[in-house]
Protein backbone atom coordinates (compact mmCIF):
# COMPACT_ATOMS: atom_id res chain seq x y z
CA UNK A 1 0.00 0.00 0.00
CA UNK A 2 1.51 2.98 -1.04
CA UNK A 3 1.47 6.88 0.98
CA UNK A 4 -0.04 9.59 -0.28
CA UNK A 5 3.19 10.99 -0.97
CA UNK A 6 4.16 8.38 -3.45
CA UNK A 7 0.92 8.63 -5.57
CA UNK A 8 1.52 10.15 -9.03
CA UNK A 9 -0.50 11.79 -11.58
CA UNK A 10 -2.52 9.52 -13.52
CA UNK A 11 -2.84 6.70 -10.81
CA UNK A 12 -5.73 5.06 -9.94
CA UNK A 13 -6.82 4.70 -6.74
CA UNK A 14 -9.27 2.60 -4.33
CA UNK A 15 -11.03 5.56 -2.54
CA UNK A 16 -14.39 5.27 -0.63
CA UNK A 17 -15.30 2.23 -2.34
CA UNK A 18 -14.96 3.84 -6.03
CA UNK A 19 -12.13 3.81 -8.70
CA UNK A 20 -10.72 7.21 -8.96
CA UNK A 21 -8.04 8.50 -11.26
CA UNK A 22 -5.65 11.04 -9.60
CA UNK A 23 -5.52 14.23 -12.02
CA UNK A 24 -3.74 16.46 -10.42
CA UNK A 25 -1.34 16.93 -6.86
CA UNK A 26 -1.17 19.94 -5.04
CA UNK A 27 1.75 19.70 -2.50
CA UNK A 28 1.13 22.01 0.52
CA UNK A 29 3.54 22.26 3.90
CA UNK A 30 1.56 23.78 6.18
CA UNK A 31 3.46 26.17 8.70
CA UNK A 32 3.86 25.40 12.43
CA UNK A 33 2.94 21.82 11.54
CA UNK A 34 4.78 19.04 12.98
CA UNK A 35 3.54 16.72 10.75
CA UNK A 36 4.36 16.47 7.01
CA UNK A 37 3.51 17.82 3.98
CA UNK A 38 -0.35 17.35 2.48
CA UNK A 39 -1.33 16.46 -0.44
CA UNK A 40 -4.54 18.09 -2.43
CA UNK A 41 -5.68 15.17 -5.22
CA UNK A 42 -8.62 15.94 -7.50
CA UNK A 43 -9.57 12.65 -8.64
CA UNK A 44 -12.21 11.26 -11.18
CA UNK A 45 -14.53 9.05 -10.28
CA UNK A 46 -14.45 5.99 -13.31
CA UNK A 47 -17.73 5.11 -13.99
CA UNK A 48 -19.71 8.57 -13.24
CA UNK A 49 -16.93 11.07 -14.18
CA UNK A 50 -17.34 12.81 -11.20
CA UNK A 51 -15.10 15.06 -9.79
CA UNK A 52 -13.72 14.91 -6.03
CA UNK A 53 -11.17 16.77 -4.22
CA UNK A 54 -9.30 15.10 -0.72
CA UNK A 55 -6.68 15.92 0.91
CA UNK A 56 -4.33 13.32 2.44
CA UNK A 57 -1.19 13.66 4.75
CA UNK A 58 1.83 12.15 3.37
CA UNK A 59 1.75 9.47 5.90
CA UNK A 60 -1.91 8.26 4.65
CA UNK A 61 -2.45 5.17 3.39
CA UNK A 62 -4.20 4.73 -0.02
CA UNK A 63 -4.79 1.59 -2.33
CA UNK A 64 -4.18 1.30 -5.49
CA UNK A 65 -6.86 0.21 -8.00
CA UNK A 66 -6.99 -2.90 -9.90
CA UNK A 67 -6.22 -1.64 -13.55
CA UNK A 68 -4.23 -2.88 -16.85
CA UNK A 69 -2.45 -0.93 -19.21
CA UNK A 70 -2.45 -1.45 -22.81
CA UNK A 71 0.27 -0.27 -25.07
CA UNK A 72 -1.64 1.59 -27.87
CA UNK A 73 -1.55 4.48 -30.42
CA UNK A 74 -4.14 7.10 -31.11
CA UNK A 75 -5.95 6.27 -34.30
CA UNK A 76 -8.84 9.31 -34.84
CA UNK A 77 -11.38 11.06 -33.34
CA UNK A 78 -15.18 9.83 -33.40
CA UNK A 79 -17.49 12.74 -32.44
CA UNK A 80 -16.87 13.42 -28.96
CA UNK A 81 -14.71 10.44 -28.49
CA UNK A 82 -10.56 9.60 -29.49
CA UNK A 83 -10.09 6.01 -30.66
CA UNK A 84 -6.80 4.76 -29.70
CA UNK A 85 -6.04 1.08 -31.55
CA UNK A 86 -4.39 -2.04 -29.16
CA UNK A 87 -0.79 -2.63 -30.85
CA UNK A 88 -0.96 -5.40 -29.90
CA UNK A 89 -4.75 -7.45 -30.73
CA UNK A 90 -5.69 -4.12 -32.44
CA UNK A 91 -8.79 -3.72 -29.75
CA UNK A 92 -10.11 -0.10 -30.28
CA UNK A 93 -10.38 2.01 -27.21
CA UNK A 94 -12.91 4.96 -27.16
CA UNK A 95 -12.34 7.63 -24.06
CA UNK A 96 -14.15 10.62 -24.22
CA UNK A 97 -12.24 14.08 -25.48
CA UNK A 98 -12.87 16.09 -22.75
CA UNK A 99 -10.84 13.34 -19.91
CA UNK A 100 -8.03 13.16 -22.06
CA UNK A 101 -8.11 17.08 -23.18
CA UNK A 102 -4.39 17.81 -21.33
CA UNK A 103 -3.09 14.61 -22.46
CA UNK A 104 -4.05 14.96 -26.54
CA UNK A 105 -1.73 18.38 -26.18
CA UNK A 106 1.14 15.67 -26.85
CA UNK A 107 -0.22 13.08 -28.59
CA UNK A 108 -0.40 13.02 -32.87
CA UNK A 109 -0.79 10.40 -34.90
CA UNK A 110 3.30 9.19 -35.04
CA UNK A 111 3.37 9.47 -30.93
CA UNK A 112 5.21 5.89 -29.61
CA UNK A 113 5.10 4.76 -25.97
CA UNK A 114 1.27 5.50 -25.34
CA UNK A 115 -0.96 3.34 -23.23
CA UNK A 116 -4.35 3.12 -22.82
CA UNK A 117 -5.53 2.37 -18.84
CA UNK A 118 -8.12 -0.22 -18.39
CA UNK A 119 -10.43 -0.94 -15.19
CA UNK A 120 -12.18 -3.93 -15.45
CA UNK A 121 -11.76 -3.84 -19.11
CA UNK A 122 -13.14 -0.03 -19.55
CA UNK A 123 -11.21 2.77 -21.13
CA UNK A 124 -10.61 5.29 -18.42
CA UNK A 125 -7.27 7.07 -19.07
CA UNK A 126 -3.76 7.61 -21.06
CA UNK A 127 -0.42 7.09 -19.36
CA UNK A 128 1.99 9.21 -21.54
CA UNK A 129 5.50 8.78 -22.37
CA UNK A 130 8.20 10.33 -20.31
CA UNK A 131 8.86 12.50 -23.70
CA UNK A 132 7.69 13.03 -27.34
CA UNK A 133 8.39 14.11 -30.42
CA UNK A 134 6.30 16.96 -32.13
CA UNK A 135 7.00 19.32 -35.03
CA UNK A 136 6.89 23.58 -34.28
CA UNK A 137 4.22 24.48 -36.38
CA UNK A 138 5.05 28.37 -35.80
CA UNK A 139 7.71 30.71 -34.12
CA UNK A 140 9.57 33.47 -34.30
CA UNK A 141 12.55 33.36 -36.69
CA UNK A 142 15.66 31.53 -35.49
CA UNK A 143 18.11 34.14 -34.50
CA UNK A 144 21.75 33.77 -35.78
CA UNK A 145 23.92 33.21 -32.48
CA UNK A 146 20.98 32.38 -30.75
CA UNK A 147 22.23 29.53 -29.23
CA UNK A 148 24.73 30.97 -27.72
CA UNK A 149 22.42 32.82 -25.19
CA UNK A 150 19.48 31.33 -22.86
CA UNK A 151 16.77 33.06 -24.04
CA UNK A 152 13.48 31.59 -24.85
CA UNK A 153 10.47 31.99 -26.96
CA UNK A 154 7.20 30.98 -27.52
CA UNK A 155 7.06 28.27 -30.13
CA UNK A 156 3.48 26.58 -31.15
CA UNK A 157 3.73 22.86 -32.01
CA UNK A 158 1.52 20.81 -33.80
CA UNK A 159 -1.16 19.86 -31.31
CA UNK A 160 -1.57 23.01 -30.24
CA UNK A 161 0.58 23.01 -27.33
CA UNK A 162 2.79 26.15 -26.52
CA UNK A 163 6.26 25.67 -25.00
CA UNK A 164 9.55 27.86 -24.94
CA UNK A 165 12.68 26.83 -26.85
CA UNK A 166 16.08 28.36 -27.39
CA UNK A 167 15.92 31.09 -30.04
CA UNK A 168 18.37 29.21 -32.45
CA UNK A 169 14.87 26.35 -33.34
CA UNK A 170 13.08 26.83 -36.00
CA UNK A 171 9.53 26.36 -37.76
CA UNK A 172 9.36 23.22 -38.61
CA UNK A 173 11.78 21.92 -36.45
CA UNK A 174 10.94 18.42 -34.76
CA UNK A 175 11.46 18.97 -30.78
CA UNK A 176 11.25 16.19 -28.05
CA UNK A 177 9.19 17.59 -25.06
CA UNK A 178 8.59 16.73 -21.27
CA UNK A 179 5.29 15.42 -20.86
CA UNK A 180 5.69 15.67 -17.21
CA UNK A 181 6.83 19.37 -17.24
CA UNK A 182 5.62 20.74 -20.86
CA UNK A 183 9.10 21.86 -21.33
CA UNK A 184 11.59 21.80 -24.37
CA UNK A 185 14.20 18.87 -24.06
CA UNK A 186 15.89 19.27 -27.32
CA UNK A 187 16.07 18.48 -30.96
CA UNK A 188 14.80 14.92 -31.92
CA UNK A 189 16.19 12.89 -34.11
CA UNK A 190 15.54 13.61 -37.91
CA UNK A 191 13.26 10.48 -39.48
């Protein structure tokens, strides 16, 4: 059984009963505390979607829920719904647009290392790849010299995600990027 300091974004967890998935972790240190830090979690409920908000101290104890993931890759959208296709038994996976809205910011068509998360067979989330690859659909000119300084602009990639690179990249350019911190780790490899 893991603390609630060792719970991660994306996990699913046994709460109350219900399978939640953990969106997002606000870390708090109260002051004049003797205890540890806590930890805000707004979690998803699976089956109804809705939308809770706990807060555990680091010491609590939480249980992880029984789920599977599938290595996958998006495939197209239906409607309201992304289909993402099993690599392996080619088993489509429909999850609704608006619980994977953050996630399709780094996901295309070519995107390697996605998996689909399962709870008792049902589509519920994406697990992302530590990074991916995605092309700069527009940015300022590349500057010559430019990467001989740390500055940074504002550089719009293909899914519509916004992140700052050096000044020396280019339109067009194909950039790895954090999907934990939405930040620029360098050039990718040319295909």
């Amino acid at each position: 059984m893991p603390k609630a300091s060792d719970i991660k974004k994306n996990a699913a967890i046994d709460f109350n009963g219900r399978v939640m998935i953990v969106r997002d972790i606000e870390r708090s240190v109260p002051q004049g505390r003797a205890g540890g830090s806590l930890y805000r979690m707004r979690m998803y409920d699976v089956v109804t979607g809705g939308k809770v908000d706990e807060t555990f101290k680091d010491s609590d104890m939480l249980n992880f829920a029984d789920l599977t993931r599938r290595a996958s890759m998006f495939s197209y959208v239906d409607g309201d719904q992304h289909v993402f296709m099993d690599n392996e038994d080619y088993t489509p996976y429909n999850i609704n647009t608006s619980v994977i809205a953050d996630e399709m910011l780094f996901i295309n068509e070519d995107t390697q290392g996605l998996s689909v998360i399962l709870i008792e067979g049902t589509p519920v989330a994406l697990d992302l790849p530590a990074s991916v690859e995605l092309v700069i659909e527009e940015t300022a000119p590349a500057l010559k010299g430019g990467s001989a300084t740390a500055r940074t602009k504002p550089a719009t990639l293909s899914t519509g995600l916004v992140v700052q690179v050096p000044e020396h990249i280019s339109t067009g350019d194909n950039i790895k990027v954090s999907t934990t911190e939405q930040k620029f780790l360098g050039r990718a490899d040319s295909k």
